[in-house]
Protein backbone atom coordinates (compact mmCIF):
# COMPACT_ATOMS: atom_id res chain seq x y z
CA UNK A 1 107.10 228.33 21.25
CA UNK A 2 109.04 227.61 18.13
CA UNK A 3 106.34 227.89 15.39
CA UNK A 4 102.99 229.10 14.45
CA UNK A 5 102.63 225.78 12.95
CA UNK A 6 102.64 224.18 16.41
CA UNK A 7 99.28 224.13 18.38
CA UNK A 8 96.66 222.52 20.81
CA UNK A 9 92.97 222.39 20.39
CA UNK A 10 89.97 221.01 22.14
CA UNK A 11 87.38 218.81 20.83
CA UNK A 12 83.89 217.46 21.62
CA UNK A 13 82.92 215.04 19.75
CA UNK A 14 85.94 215.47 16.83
CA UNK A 15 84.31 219.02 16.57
CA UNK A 16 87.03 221.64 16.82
CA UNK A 17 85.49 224.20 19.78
CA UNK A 18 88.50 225.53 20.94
CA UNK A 19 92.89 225.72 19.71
CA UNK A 20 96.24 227.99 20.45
CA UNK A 21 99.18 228.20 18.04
CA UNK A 22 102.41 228.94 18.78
CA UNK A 23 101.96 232.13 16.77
CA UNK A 24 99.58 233.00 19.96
CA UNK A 25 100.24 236.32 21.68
CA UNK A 26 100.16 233.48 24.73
CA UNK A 27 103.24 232.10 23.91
CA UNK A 28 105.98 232.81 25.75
CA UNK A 29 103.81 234.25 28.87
CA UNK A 30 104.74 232.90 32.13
CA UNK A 31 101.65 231.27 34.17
CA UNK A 32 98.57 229.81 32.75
CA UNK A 33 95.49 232.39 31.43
CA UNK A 34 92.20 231.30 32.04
CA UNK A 35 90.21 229.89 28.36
CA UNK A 36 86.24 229.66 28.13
CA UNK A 37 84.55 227.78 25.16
CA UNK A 38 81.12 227.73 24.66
CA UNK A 39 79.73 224.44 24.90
CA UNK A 40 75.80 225.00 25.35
CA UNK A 41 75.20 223.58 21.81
CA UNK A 42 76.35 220.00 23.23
CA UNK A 43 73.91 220.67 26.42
CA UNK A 44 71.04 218.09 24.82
CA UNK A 45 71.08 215.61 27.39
CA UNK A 46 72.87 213.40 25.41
CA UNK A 47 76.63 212.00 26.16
CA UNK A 48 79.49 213.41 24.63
CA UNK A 49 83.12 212.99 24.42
CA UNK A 50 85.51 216.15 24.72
CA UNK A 51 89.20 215.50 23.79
CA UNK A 52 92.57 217.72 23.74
CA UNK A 53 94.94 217.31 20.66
CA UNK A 54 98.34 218.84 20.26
CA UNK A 55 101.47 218.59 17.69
CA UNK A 56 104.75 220.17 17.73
CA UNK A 57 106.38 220.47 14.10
CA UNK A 58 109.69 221.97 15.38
CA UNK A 59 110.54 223.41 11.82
CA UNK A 60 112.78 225.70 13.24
CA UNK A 61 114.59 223.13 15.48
CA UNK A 62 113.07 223.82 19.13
CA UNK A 63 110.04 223.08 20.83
CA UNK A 64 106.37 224.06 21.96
CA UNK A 65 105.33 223.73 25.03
CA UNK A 66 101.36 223.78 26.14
CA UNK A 67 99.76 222.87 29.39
CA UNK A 68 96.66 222.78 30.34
CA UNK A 69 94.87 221.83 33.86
CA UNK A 70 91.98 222.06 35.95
CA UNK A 71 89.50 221.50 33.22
CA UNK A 72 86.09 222.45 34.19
CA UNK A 73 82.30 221.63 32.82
CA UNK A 74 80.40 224.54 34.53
CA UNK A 75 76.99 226.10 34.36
CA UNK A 76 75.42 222.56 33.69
CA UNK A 77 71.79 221.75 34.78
CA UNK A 78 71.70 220.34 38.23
CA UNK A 79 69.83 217.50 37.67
CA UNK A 80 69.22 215.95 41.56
CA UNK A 81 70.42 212.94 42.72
CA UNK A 82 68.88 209.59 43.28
CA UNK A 83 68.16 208.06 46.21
CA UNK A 84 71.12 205.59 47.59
CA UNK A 85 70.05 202.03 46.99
CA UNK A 86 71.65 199.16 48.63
CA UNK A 87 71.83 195.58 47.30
CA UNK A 88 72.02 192.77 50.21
CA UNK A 89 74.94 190.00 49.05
CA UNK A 90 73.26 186.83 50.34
CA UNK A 91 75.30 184.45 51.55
CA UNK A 92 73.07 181.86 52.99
CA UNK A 93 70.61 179.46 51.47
CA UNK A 94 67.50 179.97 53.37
CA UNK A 95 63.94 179.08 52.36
CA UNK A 96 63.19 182.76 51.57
CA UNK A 97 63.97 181.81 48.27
CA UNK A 98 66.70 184.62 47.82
CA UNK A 99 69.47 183.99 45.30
CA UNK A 100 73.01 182.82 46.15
CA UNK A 101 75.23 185.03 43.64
CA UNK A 102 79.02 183.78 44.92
CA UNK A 103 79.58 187.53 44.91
CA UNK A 104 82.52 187.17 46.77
CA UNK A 105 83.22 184.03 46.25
CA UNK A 106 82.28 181.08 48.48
CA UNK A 107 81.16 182.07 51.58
CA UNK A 108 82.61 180.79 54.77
CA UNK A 109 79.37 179.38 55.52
CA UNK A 110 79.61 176.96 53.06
CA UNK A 111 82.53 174.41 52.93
CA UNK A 112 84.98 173.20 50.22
CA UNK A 113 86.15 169.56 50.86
CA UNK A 114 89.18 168.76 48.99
CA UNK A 115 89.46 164.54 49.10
CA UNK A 116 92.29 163.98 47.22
CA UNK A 117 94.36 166.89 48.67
CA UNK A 118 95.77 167.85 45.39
CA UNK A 119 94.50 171.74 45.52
CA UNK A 120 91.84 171.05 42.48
CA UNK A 121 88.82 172.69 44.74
CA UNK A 122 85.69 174.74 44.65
CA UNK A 123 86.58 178.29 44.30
CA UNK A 124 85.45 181.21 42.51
CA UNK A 125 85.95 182.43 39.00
CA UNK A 126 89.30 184.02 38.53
CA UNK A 127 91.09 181.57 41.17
CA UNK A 128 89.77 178.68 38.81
CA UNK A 129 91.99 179.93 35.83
CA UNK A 130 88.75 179.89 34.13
CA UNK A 131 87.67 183.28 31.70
CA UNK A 132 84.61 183.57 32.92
CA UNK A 133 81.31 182.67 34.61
CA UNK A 134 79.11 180.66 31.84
CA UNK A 135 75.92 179.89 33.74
CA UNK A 136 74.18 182.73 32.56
CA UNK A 137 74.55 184.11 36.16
CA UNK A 138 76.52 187.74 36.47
CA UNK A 139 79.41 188.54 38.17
CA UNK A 140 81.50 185.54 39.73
CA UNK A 141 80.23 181.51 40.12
CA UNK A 142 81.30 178.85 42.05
CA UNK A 143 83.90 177.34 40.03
CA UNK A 144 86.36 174.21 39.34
CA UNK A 145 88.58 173.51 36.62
CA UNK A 146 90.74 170.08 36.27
CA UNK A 147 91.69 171.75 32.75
CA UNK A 148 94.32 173.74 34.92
CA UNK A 149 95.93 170.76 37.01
CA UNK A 150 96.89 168.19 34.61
CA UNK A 151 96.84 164.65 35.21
CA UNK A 152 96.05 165.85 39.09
CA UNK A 153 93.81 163.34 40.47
CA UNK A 154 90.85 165.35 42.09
CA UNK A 155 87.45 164.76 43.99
CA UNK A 156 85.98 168.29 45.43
CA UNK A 157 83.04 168.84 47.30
CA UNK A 158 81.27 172.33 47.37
CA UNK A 159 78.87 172.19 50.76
CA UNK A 160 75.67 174.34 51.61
CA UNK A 161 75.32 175.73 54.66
CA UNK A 162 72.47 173.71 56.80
CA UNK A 163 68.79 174.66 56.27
CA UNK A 164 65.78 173.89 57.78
CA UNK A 165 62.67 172.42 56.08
CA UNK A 166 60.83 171.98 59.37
CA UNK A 167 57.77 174.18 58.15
CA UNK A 168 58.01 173.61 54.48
CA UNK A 169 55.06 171.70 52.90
CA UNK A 170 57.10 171.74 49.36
CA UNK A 171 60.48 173.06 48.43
CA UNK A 172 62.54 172.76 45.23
CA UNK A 173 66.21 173.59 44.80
CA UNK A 174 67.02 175.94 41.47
CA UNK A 175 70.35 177.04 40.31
CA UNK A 176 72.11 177.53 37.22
CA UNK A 177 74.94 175.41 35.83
CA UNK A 178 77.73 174.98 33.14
CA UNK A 179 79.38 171.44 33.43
CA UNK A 180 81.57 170.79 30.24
CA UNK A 181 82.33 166.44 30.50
CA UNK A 182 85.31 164.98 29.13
CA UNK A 183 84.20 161.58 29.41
CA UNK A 184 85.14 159.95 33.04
CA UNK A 185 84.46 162.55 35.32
CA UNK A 186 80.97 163.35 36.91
CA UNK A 187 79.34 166.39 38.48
CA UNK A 188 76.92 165.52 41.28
CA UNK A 189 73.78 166.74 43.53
CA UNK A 190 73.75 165.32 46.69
CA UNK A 191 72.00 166.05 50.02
CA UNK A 192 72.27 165.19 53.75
CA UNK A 193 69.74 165.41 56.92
CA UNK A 194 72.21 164.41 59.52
CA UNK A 195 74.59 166.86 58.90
CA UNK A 196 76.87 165.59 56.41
CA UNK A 197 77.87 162.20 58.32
CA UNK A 198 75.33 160.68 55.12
CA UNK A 199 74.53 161.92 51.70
CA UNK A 200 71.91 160.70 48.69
CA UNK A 201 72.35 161.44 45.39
CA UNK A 202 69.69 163.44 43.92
CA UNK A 203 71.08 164.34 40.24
CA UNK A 204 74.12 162.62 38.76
CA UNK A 205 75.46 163.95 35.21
CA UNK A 206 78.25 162.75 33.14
CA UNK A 207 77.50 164.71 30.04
CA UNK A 208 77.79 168.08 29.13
CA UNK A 209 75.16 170.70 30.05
CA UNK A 210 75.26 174.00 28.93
CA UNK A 211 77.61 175.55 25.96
CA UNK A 212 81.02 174.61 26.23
CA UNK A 213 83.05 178.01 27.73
CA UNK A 214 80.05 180.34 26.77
CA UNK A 215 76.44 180.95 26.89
CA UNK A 216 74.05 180.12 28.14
CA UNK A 217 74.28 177.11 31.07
CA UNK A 218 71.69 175.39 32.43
CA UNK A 219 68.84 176.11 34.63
CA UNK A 220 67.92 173.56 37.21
CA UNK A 221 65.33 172.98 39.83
CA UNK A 222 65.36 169.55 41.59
CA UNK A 223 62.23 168.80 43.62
CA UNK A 224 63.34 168.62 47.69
CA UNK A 225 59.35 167.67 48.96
CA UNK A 226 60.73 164.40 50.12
CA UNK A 227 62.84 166.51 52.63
CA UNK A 228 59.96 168.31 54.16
CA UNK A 229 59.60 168.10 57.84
CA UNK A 230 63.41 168.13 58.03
CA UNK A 231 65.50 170.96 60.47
CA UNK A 232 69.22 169.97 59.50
CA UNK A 233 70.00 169.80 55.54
CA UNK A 234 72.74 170.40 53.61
CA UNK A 235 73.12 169.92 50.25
CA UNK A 236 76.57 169.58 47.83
CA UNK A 237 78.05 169.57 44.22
CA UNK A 238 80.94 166.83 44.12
CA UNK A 239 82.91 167.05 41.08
CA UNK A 240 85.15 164.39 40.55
CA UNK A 241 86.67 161.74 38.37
CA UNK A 242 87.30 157.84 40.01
CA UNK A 243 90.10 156.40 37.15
CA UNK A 244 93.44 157.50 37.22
CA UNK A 245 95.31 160.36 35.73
CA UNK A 246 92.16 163.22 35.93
CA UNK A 247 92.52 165.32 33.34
CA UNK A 248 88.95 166.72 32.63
CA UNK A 249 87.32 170.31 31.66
CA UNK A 250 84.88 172.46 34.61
CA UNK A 251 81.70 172.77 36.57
CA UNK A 252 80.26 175.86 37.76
CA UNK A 253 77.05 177.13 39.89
CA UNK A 254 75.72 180.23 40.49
CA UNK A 255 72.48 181.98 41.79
CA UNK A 256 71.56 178.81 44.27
CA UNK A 257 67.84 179.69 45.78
CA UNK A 258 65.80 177.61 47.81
CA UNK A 259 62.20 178.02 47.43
CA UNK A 260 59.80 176.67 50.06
CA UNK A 261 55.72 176.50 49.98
CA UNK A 262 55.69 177.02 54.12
CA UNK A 263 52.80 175.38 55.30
CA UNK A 264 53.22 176.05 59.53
CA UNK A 265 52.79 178.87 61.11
CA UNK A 266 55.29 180.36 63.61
CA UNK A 267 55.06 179.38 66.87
CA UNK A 268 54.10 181.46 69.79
CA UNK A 269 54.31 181.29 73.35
CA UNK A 270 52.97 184.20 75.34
CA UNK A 271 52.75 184.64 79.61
CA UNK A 272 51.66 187.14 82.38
CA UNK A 273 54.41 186.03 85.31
CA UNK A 274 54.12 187.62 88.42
CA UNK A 275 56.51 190.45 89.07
CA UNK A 276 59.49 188.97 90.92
CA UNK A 277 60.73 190.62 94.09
CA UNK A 278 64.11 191.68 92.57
CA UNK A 279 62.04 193.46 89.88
CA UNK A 280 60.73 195.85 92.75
CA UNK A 281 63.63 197.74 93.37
CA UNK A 282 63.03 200.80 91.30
CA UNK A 283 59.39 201.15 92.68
CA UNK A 284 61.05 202.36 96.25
CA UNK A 285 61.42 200.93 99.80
CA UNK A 286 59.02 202.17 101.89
CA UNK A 287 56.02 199.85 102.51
CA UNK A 288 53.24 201.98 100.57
CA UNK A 289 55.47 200.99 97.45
CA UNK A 290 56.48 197.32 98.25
CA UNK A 291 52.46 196.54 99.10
CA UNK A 292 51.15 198.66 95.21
CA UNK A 293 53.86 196.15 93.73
CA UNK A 294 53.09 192.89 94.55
CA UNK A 295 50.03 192.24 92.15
CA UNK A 296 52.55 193.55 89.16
CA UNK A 297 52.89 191.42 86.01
CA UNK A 298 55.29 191.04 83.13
CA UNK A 299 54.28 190.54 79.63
CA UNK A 300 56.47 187.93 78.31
CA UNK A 301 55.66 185.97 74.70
CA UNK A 302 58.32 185.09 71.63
CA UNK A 303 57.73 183.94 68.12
CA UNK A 304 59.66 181.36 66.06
CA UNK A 305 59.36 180.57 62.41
CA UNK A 306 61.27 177.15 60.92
CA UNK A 307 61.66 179.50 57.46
CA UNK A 308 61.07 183.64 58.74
CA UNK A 309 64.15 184.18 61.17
CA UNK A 310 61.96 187.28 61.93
CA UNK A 311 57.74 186.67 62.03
CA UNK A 312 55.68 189.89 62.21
CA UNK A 313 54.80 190.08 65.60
CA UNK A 314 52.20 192.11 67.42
CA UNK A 315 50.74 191.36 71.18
CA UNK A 316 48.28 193.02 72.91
CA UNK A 317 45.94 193.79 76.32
CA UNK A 318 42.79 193.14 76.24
CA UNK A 319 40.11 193.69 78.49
CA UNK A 320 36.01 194.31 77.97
CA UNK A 321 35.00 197.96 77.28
CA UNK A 322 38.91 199.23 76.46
CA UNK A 323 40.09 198.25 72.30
CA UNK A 324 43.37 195.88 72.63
CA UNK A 325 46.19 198.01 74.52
CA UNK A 326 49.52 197.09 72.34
CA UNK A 327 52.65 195.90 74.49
CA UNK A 328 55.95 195.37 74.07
CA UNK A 329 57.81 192.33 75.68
CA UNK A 330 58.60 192.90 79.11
CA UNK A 331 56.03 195.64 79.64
CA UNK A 332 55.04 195.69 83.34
CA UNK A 333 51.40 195.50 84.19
CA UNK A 334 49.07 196.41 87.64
CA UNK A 335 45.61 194.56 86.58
CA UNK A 336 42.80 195.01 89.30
CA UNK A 337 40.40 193.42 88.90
CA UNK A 338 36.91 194.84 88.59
CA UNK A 339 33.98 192.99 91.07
CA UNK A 340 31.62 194.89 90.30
CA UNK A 341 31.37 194.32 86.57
CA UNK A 342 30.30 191.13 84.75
CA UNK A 343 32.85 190.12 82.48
CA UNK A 344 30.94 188.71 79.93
CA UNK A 345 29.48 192.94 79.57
CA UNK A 346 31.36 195.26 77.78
CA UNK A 347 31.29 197.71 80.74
CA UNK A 348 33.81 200.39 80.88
CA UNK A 349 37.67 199.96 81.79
CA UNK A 350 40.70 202.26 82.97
CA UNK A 351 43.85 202.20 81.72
CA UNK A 352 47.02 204.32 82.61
CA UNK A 353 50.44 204.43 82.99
CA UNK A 354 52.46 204.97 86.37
CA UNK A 355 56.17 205.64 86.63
CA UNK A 356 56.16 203.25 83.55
CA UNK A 357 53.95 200.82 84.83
CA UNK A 358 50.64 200.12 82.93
CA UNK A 359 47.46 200.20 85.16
CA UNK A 360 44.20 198.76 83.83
CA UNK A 361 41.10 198.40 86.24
CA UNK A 362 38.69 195.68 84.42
CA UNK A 363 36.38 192.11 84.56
CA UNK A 364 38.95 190.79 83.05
CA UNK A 365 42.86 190.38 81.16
CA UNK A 366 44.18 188.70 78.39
CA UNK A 367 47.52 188.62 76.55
CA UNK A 368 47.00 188.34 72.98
CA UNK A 369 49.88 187.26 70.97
CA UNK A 370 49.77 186.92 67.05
CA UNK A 371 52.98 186.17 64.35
CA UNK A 372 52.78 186.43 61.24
CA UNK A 373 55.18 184.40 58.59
CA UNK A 374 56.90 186.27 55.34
CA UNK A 375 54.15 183.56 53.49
CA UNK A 376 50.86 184.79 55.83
CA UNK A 377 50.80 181.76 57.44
CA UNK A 378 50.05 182.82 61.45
CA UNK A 379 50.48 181.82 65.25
CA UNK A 380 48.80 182.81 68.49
CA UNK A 381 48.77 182.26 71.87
CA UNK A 382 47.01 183.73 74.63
CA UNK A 383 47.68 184.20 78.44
CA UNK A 384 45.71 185.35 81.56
CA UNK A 385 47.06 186.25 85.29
CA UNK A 386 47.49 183.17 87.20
CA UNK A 387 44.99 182.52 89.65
CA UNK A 388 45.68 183.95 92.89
CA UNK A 389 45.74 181.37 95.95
CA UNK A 390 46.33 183.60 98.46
CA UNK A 391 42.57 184.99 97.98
CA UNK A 392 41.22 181.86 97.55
CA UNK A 393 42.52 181.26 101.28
CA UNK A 394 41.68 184.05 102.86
CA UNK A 395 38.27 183.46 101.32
CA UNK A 396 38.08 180.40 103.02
CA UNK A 397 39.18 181.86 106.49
CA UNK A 398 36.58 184.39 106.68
CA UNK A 399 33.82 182.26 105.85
CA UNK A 400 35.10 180.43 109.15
CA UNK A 401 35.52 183.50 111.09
CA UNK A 402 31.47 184.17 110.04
CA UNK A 403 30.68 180.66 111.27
CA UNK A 404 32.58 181.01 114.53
CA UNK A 405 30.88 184.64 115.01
CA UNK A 406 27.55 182.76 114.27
CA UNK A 407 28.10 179.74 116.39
CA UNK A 408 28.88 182.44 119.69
């Protein structure tokens, strides 16, 4: 130490809590020595700032030296943490209606056509030279900026990935915008049903919208009912200028959504097939096992949804006298058939499960299948064991074995 002028000190909140001199009996000792300060008047639950300070005078020519490390806040309330949340980044436009953010730029579902070849594209934010995004929309926006290539002639396409309005009894495209015009160039909605061999203009602007590089942009929703019924769409922003010499401002767009009134439910198939032979081969080879076998069934049914890519979907048994016995797809089933009870009764049933097999003894069976859309809207089907030939035969041949017996 050269001084007792010389010192550091600890702050919170430009309060003094805590300071050494160079006068300190410290000085000079070899090692660091453990300090405490009191902090529990700060401990209000508000935010504070704690700072070190330190100045060395040298008034006698030489030098102070403090160090400090392994600063800790201890003897703080544990206050629990939160439960992890996790944010999906949607990529796709779908007819969920969930928002396309660009945050990581364009996705590689969606295409940038560059049809001039000069490198003035659809990118995101930062590549564009641009500050920031001005739509109103956070984080990063699909972006283009002729401002940065001067006098480069340009015409840039930003493409949607395809969608499918097969279900939708309305939609509407909404996004939000900033398009600042110079005069010549134009920023343009188009969209395409034949996958991008055609496109029809559906918005055409050649003025500015939104402030000029700031807040706010401009929200848009463009009506896309014409288009329902369709299962291949795609639309596109083309910014572009057709004279000579492009030297224009920027277009952005940011939080894309698609929003769909679905007005069809999903469709369902559902089946009881006949256990094939191959299927057998768990159940054993002896004969007892091949001959309990052969009236097996597998429960088969999917579900398919032009706007849900995954329909609630819930299938069950059902026979009279049992309540609906759920099943999964590809659940095998033994179903004997009860003679003695009238099917239209709601006499008693039996239901169990073999080896994995489900065994129900009943007047009847029917597959139930139901799917339900992320709008309400449902599908069923239904399904019953196929009629069995073989009995129908053998029916027939002992009715002529009882005439032959009678006719002796």
């Amino acid at each position: 130490c050269d001084s007792g002028d010389d010192y550091a000190a600890l702050f919170v909140d430009s309060n003094l809590e805590w300071f050494s001199l160079g006068s300190s009996p410290l000085c000079g000792n070899l090692g660091y020595t453990q300090q405490t300060v009191n902090l529990s008047a700060y401990a209000d639950g508000g935010v504070h700032e704690i700072f070190f300070q330190s100045e060395i005078y040298a008034v006698n020519g030489g030098s102070s030296n403090f160090f400090i490390d392994n600063v800790i806040l201890s003897d703080n309330v544990v206050i629990p943490g939160g439960a992890s949340t996790c944010t999906r980044i949607v990529t796709d436009l779908t007819c969920d209606g969930a928002l396309v953010e660009f945050v990581d730029g364009i996705a590689d579902s969606w295409t940038v056509v560059d049809n001039e070849g000069s490198g003035v594209v659809w990118t995101d934010v930062a590549s564009s030279g641009l500050a920031a995004n001005y739509t109103g929309g956070d984080g990063n926006a699909a972006s283009v900026n002729s401002d940065a290539f001067p006098s480069f002639e340009y015409d840039t396409e930003l493409r949607s990935n395809p969608f499918n309005l097969g279900d939708a009894a309305s939609a509407s495209l909404d996004y939000l915008a900033s398009y600042l015009n110079i005069g010549p160039d134009f920023l343009d909605l188009d969209i395409s049903t034949d996958g991008g061999s055609s496109w029809s203009n559906l918005l055409s602007w050649n003025e500015n919208h939104g402030v000029p590089f700031g807040l706010p942009g401009e929200a848009v929703a463009v009506d896309l009912s014409a288009y329902a019924g369709e299962t291949d769409v795609q639309v596109r922003w083309r910014y572009y200028d057709p004279t000579f010499g492009d030297w224009d401002w920027y277009a952005q767009v940011d939080n894309v959504a698609l929003n769909v009134v679905d007005g069809v439910g999903p469709a369902v198939t559902a089946s009881l097939d006949p256990v094939a032979e191959d299927d057998d081969s768990d159940s054993g080879s002896d004969s007892d096992s091949d001959s309990d076998s052969d009236g097996n069934l597998v429960v088969s049914f999917s579900a398919a949804d032009g706007c849900d890519p995954a329909p609630e979907v819930t299938a069950e048994l059902q026979t009279p006298g049992c309540p609906g016995i759920p099943v999964d797809d590809g659940q095998v089933v033994s179903f004997e058939e009860d003679d003695d009870s009238d099917s239209d009764s709601d006499s008693d049933c039996e239901v169990e499960i073999d080896d994995g097999v489900l065994e129900i003894e009943g007047a009847s069976l029917e597959l139930v299948v139901t799917a339900t859309d992320y709008t309400g809207n449902q599908g069923q089907a239904t399904a019953s064991p196929p009629v069995d030939d073989d009995s129908d035969s053998d029916s027939d041949s002992d009715s002529d074995s009882d005439s032959d017996s009678d006719s002796d």
